[in-house]
C-alpha atoms as a PDB file:
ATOM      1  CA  UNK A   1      94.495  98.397  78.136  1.00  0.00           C
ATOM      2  CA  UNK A   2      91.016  98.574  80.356  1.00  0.00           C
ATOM      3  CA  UNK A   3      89.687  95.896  82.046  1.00  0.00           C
ATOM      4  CA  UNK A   4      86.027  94.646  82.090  1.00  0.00           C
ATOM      5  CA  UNK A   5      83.513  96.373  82.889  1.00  0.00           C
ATOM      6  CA  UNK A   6      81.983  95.412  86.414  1.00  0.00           C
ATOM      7  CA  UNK A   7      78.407  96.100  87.365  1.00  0.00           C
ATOM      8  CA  UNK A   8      77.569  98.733  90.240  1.00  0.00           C
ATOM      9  CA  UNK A   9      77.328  95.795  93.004  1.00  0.00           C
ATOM     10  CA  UNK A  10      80.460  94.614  91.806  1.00  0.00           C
ATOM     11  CA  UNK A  11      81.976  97.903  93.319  1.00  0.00           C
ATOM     12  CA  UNK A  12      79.776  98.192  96.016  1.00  0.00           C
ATOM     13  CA  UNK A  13      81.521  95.258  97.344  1.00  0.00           C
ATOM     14  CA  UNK A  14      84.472  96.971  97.384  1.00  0.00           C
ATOM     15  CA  UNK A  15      85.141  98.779 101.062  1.00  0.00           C
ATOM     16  CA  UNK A  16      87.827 101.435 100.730  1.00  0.00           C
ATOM     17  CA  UNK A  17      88.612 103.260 103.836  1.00  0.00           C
ATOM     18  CA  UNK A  18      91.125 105.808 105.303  1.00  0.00           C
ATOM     19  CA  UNK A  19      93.394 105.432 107.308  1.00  0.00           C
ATOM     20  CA  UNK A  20      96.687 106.706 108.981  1.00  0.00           C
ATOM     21  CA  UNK A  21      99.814 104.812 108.780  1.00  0.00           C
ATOM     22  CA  UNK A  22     100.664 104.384 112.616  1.00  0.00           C
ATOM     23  CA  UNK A  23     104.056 102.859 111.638  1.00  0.00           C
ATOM     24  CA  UNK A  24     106.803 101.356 109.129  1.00  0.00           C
ATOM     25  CA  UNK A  25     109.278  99.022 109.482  1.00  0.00           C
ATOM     26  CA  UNK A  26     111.579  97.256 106.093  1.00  0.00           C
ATOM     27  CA  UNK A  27     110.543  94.053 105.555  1.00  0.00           C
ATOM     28  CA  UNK A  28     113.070  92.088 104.907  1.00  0.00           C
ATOM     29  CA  UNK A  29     111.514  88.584 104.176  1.00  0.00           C
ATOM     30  CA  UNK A  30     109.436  89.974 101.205  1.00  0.00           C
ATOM     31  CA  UNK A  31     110.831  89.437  97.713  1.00  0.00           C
ATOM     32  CA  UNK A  32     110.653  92.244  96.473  1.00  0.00           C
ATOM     33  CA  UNK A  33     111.556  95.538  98.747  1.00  0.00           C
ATOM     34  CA  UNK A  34     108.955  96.559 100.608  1.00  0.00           C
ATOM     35  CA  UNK A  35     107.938  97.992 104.063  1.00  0.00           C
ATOM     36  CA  UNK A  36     105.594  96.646 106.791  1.00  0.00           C
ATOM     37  CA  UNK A  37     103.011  98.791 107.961  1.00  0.00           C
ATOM     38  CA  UNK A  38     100.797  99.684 110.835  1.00  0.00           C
ATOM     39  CA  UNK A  39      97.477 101.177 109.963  1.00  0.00           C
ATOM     40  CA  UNK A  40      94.800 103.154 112.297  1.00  0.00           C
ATOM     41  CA  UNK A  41      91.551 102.465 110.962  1.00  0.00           C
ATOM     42  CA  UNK A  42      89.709 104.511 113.476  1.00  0.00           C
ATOM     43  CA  UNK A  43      87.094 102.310 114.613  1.00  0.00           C
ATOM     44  CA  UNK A  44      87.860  99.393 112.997  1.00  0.00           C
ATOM     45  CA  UNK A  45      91.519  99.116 114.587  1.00  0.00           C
ATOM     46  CA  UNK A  46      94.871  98.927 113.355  1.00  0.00           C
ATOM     47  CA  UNK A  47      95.261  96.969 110.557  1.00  0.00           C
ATOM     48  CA  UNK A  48      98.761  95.899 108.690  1.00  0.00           C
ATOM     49  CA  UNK A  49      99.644  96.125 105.324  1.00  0.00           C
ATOM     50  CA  UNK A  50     103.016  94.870 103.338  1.00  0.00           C
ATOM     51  CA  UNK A  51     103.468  97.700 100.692  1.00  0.00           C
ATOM     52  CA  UNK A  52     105.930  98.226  97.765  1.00  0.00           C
ATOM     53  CA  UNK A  53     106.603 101.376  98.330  1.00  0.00           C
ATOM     54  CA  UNK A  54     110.477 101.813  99.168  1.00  0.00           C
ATOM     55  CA  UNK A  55     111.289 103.874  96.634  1.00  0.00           C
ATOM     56  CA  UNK A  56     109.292 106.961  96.439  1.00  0.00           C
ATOM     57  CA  UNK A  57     108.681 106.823 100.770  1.00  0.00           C
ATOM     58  CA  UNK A  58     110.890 106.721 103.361  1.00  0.00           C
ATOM     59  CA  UNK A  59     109.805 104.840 106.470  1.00  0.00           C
ATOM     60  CA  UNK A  60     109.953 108.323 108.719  1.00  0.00           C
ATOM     61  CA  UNK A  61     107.980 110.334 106.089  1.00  0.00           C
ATOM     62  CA  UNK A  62     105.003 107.444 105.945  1.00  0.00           C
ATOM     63  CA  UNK A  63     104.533 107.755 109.889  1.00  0.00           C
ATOM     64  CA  UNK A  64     101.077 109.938 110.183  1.00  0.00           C
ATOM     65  CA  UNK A  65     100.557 110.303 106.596  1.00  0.00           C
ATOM     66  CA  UNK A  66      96.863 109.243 105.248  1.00  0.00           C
ATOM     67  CA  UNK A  67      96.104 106.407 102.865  1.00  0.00           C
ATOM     68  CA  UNK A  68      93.145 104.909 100.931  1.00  0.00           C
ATOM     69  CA  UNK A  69      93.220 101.168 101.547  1.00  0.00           C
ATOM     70  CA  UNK A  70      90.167  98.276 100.585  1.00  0.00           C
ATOM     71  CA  UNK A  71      89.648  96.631 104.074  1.00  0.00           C
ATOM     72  CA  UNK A  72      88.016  93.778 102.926  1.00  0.00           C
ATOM     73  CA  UNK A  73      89.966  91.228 101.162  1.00  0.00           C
ATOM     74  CA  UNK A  74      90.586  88.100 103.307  1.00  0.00           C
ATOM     75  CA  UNK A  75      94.320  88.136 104.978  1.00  0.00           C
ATOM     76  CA  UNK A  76      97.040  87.316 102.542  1.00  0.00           C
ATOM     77  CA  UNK A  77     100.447  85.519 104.073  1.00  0.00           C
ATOM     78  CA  UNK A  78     103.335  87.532 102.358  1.00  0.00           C
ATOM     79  CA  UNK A  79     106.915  85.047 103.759  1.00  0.00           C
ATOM     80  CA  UNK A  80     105.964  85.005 108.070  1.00  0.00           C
ATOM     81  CA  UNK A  81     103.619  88.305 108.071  1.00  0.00           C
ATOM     82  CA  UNK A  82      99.897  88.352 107.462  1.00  0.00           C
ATOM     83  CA  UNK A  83      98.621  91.209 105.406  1.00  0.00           C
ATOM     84  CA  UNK A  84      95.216  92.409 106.891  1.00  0.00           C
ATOM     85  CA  UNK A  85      94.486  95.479 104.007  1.00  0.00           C
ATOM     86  CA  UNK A  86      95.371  96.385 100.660  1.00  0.00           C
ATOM     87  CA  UNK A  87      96.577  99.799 100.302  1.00  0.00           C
ATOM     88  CA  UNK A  88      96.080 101.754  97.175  1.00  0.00           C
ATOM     89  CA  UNK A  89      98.033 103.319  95.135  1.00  0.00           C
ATOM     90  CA  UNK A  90      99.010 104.512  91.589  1.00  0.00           C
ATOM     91  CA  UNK A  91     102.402 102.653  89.455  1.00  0.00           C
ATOM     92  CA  UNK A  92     104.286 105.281  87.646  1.00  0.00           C
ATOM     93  CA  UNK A  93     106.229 104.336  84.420  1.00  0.00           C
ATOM     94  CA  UNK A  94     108.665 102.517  86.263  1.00  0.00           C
ATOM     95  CA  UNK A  95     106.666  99.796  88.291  1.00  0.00           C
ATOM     96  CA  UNK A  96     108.818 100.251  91.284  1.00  0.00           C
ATOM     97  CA  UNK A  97     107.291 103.875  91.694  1.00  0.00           C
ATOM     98  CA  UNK A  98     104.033 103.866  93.549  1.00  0.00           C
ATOM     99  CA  UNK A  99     102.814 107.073  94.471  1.00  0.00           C
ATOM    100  CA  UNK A 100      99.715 106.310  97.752  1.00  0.00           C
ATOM    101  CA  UNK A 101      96.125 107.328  97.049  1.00  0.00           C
ATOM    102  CA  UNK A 102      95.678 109.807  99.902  1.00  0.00           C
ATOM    103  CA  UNK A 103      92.700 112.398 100.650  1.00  0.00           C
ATOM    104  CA  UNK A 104      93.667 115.875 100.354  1.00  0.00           C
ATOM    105  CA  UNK A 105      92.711 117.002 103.727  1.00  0.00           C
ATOM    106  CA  UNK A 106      92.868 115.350 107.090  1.00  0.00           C
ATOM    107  CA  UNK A 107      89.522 113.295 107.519  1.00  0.00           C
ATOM    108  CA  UNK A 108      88.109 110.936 110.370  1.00  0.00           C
ATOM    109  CA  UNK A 109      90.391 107.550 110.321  1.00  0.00           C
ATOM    110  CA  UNK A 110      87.968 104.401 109.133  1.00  0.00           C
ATOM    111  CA  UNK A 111      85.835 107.006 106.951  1.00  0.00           C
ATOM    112  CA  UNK A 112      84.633 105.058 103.753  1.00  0.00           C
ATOM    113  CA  UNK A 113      85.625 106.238 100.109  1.00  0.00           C
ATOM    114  CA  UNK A 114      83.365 105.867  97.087  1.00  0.00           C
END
């Protein structure tokens, strides 16, 4: 099923940046398991991020790896831990499978995608 369509500005809206995951950590509060990460933003800082991701990554192999996340979404409260980004990523046929969005060759942390 696709969703509406959006207009342009709709998208433009939308600020997805790189990043590189500084850190990982289970987090064991959240309902569902997931980790607690760390993310280097380049100029705009580290930001965290509670991801779903426990069962394709392991918390040593997400350590310096690069991710596409949208920066912009107000802070959500997931149990005691404030998520400051939304990283992206794609759900395979089993929902507990997300594979990250990542660029294919190292780039400048806090470059914008689009």
């Amino acid at each position: 099923m696709t969703k509406p369509e959006i207009a342009w500005t709709d998208f433009e809206k939308i600020d997805i940046r790189v990043g590189t995951i500084v850190s990982a950590h289970d987090f064991e509060k959240a309902r569902n398991p997931s980790y607690q990460l760390e993310i280097d933003f380049g100029d705009l800082g580290i930001r965290k991020s509670s991801a779903q991701i426990t069962t394709l990554y392991s918390k040593e192999n997400l350590i310096g790896k690069q991710i596409l996340a949208v920066v912009n979404f107000p802070k959500k409260q997931i149990a005691n831990f404030f998520s400051e980004c939304l990283v992206l990523g794609v759900y395979g046929e089993n929902k507990n499978e997300v594979t990250l969005l990542s660029p294919d060759l190292p780039v400048k942390n806090g470059l914008i995608a689009g």
